[in-house]
PDB file of N, CA and C in Angstrom:
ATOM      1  N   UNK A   1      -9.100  -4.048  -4.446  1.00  0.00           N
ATOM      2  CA  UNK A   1      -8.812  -3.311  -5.658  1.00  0.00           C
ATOM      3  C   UNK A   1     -10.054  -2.587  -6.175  1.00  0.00           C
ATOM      4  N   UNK A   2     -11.322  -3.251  -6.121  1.00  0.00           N
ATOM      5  CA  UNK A   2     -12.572  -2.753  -6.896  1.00  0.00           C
ATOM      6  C   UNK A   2     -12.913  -1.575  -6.080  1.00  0.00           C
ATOM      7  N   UNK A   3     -12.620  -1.452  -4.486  1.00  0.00           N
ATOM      8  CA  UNK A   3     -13.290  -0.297  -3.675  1.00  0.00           C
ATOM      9  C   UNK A   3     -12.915   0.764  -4.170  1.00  0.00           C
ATOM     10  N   UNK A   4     -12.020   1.333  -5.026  1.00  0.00           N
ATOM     11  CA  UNK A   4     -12.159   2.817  -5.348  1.00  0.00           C
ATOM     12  C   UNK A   4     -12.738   2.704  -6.846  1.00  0.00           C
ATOM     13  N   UNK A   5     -13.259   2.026  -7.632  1.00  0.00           N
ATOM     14  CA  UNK A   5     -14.232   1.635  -8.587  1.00  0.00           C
ATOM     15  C   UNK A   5     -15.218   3.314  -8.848  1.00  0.00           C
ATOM     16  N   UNK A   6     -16.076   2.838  -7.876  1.00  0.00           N
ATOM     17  CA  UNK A   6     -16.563   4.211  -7.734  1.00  0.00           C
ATOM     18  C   UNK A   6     -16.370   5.546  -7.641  1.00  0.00           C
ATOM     19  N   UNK A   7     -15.296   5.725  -7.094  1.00  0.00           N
ATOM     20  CA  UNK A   7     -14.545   7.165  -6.823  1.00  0.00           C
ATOM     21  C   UNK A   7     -13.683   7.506  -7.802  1.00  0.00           C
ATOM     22  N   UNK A   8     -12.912   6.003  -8.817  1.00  0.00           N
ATOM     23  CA  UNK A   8     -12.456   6.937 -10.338  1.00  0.00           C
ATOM     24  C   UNK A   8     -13.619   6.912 -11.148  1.00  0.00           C
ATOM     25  N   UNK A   9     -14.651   6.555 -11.291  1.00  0.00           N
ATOM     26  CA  UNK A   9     -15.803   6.587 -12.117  1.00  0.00           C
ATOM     27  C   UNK A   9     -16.223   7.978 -12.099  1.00  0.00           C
ATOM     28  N   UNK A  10     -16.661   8.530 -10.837  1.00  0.00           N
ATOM     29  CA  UNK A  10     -16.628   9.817 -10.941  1.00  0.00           C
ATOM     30  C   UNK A  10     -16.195  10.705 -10.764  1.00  0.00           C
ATOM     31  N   UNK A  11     -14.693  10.428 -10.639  1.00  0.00           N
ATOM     32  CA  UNK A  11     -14.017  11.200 -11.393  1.00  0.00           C
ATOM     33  C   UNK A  11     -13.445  11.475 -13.157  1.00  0.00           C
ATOM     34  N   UNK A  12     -13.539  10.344 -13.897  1.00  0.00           N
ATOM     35  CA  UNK A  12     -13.835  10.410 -14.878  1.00  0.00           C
ATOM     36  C   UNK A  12     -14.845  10.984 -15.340  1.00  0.00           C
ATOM     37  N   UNK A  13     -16.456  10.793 -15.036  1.00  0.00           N
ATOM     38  CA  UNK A  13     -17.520  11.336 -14.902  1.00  0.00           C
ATOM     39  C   UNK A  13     -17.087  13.073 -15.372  1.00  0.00           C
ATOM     40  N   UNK A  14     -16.452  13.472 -14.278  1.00  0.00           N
ATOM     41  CA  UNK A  14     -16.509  14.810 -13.784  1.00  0.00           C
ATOM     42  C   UNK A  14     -14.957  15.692 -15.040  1.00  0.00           C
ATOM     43  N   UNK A  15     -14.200  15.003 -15.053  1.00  0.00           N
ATOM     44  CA  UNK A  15     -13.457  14.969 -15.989  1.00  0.00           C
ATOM     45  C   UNK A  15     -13.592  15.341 -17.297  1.00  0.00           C
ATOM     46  N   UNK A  16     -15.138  13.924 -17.930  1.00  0.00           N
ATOM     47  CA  UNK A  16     -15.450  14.695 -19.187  1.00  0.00           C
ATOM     48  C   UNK A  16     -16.669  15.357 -19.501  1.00  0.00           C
ATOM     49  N   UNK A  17     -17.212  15.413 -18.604  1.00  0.00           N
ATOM     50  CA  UNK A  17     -18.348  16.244 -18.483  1.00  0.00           C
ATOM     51  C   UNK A  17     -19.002  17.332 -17.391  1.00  0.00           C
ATOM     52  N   UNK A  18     -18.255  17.793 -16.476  1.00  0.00           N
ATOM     53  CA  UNK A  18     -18.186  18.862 -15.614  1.00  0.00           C
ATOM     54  C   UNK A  18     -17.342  20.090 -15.580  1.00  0.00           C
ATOM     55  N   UNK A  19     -16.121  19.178 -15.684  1.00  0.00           N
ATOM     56  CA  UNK A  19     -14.751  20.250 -15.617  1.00  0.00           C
ATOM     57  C   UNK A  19     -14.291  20.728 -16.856  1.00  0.00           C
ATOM     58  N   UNK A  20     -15.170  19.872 -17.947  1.00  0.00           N
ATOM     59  CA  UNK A  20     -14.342  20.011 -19.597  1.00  0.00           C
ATOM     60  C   UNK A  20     -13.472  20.373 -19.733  1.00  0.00           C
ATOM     61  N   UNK A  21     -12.433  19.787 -19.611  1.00  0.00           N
ATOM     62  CA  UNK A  21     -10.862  19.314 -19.250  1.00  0.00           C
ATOM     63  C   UNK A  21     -10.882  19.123 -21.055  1.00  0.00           C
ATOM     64  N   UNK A  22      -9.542  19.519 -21.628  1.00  0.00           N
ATOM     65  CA  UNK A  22      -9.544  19.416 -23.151  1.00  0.00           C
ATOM     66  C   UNK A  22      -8.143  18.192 -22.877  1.00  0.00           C
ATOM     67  N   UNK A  23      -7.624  17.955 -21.943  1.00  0.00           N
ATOM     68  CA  UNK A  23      -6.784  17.186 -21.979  1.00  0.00           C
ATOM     69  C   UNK A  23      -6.870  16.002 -21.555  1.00  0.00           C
ATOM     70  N   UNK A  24      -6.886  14.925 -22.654  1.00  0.00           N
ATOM     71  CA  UNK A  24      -7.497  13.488 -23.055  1.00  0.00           C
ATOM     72  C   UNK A  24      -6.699  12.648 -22.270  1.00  0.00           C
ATOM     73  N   UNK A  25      -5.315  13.318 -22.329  1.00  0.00           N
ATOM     74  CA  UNK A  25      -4.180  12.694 -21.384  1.00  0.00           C
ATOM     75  C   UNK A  25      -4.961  11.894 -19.692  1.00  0.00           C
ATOM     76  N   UNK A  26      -5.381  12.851 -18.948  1.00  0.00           N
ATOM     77  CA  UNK A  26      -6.162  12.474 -18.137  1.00  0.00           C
ATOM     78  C   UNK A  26      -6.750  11.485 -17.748  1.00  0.00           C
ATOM     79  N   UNK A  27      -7.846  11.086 -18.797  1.00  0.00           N
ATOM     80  CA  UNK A  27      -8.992  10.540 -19.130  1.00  0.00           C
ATOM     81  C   UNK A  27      -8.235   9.072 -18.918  1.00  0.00           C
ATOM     82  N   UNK A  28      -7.397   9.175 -20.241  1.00  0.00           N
ATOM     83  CA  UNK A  28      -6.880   8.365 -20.006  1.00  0.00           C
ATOM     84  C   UNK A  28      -5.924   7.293 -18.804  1.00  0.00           C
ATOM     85  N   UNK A  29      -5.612   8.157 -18.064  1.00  0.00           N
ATOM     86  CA  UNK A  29      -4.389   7.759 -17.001  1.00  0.00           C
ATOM     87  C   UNK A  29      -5.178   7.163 -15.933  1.00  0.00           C
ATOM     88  N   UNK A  30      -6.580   7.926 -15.819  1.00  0.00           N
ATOM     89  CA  UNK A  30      -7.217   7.292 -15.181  1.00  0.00           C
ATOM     90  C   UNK A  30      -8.050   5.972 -15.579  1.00  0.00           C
ATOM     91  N   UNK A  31      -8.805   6.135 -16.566  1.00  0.00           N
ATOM     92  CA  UNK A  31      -9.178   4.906 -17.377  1.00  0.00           C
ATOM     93  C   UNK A  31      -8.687   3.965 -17.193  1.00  0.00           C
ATOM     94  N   UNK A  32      -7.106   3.665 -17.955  1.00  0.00           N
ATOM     95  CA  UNK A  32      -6.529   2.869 -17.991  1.00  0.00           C
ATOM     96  C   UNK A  32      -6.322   2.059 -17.129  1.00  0.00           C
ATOM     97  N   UNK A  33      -6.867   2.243 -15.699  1.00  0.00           N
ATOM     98  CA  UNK A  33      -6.614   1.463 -14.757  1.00  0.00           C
ATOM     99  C   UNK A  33      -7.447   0.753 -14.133  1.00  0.00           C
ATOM    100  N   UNK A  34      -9.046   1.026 -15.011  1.00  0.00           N
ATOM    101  CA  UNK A  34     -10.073   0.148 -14.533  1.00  0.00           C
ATOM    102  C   UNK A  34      -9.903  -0.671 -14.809  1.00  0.00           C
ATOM    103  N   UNK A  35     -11.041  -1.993 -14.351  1.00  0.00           N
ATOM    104  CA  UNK A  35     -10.700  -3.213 -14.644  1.00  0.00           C
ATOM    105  C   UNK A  35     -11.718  -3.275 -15.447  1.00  0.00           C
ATOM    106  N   UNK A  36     -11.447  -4.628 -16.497  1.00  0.00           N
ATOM    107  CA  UNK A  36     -12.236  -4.824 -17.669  1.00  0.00           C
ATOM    108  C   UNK A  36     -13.245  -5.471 -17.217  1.00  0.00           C
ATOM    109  N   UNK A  37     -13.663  -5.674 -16.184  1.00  0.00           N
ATOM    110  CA  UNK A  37     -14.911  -7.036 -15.254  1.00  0.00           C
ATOM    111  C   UNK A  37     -15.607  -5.830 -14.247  1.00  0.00           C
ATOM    112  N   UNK A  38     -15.680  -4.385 -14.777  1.00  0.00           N
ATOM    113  CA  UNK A  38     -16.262  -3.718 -14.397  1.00  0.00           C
ATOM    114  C   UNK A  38     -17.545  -3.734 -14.298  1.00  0.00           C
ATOM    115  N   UNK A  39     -18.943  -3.585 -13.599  1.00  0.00           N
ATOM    116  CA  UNK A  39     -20.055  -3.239 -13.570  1.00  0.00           C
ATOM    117  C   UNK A  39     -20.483  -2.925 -15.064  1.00  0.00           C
ATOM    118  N   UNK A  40     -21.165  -3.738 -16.021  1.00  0.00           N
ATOM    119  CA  UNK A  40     -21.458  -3.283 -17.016  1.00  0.00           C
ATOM    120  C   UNK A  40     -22.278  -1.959 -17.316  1.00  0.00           C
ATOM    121  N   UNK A  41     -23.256  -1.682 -16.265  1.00  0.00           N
ATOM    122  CA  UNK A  41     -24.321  -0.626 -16.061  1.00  0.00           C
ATOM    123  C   UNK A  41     -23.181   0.922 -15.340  1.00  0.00           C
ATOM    124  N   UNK A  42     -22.277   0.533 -14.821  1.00  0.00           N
ATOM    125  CA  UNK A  42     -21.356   1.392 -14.058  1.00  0.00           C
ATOM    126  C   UNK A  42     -20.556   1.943 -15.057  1.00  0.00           C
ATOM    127  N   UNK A  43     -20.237   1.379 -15.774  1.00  0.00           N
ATOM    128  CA  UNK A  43     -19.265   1.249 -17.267  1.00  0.00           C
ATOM    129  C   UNK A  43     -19.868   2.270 -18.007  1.00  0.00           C
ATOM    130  N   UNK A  44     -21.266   1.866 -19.064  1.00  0.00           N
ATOM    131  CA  UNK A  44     -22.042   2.666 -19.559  1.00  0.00           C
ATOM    132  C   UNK A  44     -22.034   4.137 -19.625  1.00  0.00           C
ATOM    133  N   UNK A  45     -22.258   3.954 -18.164  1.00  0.00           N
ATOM    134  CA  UNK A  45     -22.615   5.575 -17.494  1.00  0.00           C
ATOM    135  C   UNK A  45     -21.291   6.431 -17.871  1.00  0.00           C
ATOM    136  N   UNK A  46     -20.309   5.899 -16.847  1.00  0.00           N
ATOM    137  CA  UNK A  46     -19.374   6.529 -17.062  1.00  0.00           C
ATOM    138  C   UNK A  46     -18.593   6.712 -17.499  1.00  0.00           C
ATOM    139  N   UNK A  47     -17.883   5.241 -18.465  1.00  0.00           N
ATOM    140  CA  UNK A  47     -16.450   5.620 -19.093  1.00  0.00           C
ATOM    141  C   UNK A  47     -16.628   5.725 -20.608  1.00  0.00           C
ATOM    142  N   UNK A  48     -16.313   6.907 -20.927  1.00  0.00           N
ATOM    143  CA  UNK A  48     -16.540   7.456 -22.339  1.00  0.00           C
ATOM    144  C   UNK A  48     -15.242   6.965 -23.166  1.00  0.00           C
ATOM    145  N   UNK A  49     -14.388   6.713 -22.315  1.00  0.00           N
ATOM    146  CA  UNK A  49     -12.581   6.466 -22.916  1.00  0.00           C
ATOM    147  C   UNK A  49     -12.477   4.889 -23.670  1.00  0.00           C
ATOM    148  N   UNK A  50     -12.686   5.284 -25.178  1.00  0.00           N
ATOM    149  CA  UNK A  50     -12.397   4.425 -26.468  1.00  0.00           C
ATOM    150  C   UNK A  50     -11.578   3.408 -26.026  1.00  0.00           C
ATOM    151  N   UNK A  51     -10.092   3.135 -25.590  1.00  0.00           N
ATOM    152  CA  UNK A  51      -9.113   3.017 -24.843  1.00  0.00           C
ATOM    153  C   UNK A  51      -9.595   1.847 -23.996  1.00  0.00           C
ATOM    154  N   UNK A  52     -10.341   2.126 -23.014  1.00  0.00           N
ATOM    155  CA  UNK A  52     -11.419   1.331 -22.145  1.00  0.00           C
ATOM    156  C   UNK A  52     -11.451   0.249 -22.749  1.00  0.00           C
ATOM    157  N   UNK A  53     -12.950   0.452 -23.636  1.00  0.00           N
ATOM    158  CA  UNK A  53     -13.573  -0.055 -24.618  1.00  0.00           C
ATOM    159  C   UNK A  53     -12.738  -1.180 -25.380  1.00  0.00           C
ATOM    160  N   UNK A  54     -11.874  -0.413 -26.304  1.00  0.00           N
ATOM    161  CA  UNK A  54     -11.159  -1.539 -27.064  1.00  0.00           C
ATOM    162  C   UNK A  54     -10.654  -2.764 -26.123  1.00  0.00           C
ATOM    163  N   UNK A  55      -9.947  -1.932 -24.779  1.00  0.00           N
ATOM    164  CA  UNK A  55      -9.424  -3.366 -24.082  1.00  0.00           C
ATOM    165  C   UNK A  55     -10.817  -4.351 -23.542  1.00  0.00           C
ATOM    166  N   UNK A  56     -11.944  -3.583 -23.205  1.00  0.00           N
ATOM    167  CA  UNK A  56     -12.757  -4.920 -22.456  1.00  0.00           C
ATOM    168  C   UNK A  56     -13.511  -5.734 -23.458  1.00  0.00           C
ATOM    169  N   UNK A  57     -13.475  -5.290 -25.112  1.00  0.00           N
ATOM    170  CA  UNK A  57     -13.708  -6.283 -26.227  1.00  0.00           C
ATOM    171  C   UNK A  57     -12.946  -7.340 -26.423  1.00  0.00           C
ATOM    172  N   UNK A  58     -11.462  -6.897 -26.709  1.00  0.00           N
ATOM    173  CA  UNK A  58     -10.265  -7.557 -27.158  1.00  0.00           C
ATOM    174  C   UNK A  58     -10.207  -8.539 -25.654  1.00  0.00           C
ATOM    175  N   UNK A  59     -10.618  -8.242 -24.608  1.00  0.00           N
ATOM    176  CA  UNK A  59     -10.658  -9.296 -23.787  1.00  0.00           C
ATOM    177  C   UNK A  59     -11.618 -10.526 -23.536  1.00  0.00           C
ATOM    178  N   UNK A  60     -12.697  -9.945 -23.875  1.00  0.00           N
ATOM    179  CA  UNK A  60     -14.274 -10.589 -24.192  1.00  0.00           C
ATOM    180  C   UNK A  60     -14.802 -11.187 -25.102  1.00  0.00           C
ATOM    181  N   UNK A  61     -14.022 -11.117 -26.038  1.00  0.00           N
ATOM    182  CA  UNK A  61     -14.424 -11.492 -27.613  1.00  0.00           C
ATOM    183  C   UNK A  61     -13.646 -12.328 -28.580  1.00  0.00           C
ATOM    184  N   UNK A  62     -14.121 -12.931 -29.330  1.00  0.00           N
ATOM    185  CA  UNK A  62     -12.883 -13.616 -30.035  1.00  0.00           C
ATOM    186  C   UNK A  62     -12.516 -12.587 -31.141  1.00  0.00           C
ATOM    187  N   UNK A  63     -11.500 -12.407 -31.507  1.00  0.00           N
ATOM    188  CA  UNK A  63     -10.835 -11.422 -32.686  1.00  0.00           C
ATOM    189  C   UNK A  63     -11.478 -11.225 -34.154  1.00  0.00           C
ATOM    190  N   UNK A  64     -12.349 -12.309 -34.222  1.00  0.00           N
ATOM    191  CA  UNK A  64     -13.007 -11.666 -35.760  1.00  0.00           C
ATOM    192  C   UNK A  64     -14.355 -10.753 -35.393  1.00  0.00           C
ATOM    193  N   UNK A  65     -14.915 -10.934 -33.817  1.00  0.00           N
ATOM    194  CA  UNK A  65     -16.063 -10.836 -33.681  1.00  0.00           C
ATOM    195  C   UNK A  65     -15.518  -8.462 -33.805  1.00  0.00           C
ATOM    196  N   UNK A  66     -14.211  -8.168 -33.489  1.00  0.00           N
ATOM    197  CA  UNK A  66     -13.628  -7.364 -32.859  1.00  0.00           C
ATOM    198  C   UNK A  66     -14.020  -6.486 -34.317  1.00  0.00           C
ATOM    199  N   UNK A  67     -14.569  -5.944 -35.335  1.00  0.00           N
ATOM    200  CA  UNK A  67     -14.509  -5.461 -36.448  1.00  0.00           C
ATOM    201  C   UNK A  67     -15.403  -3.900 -36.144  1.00  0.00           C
ATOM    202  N   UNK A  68     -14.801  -2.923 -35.712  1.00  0.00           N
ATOM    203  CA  UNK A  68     -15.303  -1.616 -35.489  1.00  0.00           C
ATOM    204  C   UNK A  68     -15.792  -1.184 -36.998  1.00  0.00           C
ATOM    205  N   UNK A  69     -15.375  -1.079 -38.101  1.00  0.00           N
ATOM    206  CA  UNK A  69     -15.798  -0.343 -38.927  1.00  0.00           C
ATOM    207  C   UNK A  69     -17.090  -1.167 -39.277  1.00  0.00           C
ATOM    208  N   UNK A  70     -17.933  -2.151 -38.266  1.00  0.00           N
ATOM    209  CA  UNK A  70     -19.291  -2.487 -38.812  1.00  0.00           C
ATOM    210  C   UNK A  70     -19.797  -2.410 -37.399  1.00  0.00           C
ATOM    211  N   UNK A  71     -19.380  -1.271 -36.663  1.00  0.00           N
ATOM    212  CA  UNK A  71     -20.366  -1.039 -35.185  1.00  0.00           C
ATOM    213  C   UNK A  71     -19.857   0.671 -35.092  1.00  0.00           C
ATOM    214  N   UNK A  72     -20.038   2.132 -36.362  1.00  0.00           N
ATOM    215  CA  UNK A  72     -20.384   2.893 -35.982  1.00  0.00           C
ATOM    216  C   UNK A  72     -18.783   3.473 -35.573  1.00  0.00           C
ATOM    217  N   UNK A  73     -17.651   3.025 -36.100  1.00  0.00           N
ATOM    218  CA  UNK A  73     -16.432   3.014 -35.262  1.00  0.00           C
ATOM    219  C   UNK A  73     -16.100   2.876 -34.317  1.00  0.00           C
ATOM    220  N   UNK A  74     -16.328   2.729 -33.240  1.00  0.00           N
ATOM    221  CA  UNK A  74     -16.828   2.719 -31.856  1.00  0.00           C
ATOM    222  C   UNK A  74     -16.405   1.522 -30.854  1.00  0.00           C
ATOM    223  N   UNK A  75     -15.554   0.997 -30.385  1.00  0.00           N
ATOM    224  CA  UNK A  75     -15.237   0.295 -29.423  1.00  0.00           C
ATOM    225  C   UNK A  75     -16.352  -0.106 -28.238  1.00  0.00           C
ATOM    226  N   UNK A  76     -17.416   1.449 -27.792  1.00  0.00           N
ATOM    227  CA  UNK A  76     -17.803   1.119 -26.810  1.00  0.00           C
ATOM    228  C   UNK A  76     -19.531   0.527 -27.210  1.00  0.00           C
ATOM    229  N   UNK A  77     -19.772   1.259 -28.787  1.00  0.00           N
ATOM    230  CA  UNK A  77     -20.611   0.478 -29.722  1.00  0.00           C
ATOM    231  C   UNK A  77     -20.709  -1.218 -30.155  1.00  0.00           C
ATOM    232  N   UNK A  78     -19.593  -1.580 -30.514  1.00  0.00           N
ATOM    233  CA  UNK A  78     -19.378  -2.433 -30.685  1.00  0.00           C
ATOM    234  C   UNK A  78     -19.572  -3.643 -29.244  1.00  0.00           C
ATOM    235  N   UNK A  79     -18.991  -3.213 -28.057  1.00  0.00           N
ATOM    236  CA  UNK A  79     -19.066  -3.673 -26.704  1.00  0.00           C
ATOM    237  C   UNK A  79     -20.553  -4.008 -26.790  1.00  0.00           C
ATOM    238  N   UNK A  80     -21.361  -3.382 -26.711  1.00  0.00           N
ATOM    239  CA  UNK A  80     -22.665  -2.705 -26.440  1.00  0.00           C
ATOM    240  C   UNK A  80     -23.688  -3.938 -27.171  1.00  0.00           C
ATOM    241  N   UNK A  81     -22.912  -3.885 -28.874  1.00  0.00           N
ATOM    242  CA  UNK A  81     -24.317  -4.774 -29.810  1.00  0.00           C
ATOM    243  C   UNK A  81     -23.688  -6.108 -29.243  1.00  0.00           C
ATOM    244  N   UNK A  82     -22.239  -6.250 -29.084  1.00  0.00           N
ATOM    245  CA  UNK A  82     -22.013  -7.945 -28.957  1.00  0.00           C
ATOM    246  C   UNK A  82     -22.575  -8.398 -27.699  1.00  0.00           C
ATOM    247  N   UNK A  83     -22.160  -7.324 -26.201  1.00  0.00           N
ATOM    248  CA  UNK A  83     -23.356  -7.784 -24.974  1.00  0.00           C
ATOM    249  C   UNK A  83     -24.816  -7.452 -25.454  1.00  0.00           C
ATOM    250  N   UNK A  84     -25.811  -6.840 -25.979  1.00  0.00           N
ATOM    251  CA  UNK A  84     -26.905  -7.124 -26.202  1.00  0.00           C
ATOM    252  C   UNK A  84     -27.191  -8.709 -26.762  1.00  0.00           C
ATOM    253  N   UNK A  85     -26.385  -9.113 -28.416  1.00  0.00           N
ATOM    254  CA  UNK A  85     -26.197 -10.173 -29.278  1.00  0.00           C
ATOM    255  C   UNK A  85     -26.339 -11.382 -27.886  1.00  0.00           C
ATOM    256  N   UNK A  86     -25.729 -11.183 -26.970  1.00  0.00           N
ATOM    257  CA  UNK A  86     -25.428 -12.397 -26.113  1.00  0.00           C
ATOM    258  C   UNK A  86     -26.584 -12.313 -24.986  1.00  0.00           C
ATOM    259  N   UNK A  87     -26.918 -11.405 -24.694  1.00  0.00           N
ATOM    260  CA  UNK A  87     -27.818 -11.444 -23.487  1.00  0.00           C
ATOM    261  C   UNK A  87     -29.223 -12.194 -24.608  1.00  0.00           C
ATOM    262  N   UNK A  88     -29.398 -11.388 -25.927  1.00  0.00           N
ATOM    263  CA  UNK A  88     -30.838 -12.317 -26.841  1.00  0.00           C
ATOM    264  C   UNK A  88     -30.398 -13.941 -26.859  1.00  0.00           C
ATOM    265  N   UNK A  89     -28.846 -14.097 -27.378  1.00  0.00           N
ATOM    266  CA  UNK A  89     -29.388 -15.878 -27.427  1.00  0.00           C
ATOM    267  C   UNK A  89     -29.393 -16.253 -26.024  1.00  0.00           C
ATOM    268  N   UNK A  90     -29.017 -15.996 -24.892  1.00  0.00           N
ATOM    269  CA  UNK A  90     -28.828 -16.347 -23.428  1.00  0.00           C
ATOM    270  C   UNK A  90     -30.289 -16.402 -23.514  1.00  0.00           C
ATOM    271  N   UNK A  91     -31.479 -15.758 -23.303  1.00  0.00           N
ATOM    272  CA  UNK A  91     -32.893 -15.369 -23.513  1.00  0.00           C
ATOM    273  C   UNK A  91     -33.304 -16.971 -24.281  1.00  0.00           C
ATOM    274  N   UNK A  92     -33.007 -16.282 -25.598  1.00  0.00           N
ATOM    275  CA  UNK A  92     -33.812 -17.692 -26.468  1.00  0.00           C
ATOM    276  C   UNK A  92     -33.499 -19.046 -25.859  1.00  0.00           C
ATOM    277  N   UNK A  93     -31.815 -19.328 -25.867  1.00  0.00           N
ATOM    278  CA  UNK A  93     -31.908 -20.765 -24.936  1.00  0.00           C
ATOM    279  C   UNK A  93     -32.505 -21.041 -23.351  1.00  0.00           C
ATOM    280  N   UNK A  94     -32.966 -19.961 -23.095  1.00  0.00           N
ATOM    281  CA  UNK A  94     -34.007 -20.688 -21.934  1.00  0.00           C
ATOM    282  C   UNK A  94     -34.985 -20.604 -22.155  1.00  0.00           C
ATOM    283  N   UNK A  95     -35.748 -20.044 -23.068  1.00  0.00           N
ATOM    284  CA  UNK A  95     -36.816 -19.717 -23.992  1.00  0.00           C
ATOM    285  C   UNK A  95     -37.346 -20.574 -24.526  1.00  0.00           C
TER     286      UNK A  95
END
């Protein structure tokens, strides 16, 4: 399943930032079908789709931690401070 990982990445990639495609529809259809245990660094780069985002929180997180209007609105913001938040105490307890 993961081997074409790479090949919708950039096509998404290319999608919202090559072809400037105004139709979100897309973005989405493809998105929607990554998996949420994606390459975090692979992720980053490429998937800009909110959509994404909300699902690999709501999967990762417990539901109060899930509060966008205190990460910038942002799904993929929010993703972002709670994996940083976790990689610092991961740090301190071996620390």
């Amino acid at each position: 399943m993961h081997e074409n990982i790479p090949a919708k990445c950039g096509l998404v990639h290319c999608l919202q930032t090559k072809c400037r495609l105004n139709n979100d529809r897309h973005i989405r259809d493809i998105t929607k079908n990554l998996p949420v245990d994606l390459d975090t660094s692979v992720a980053a780069r490429f998937v800009f789709d909110e959509n994404y985002w909300k699902k690999r929180c709501l999967k990762q997180s417990r539901p109060r931690d899930n509060q966008i209007s205190e990460h910038g609105l942002s799904w993929k913001q929010l993703f972002f401070e709670n994996f940083v938040q976790e990689v610092n105490q991961l740090f301190s307890i071996c620390h």
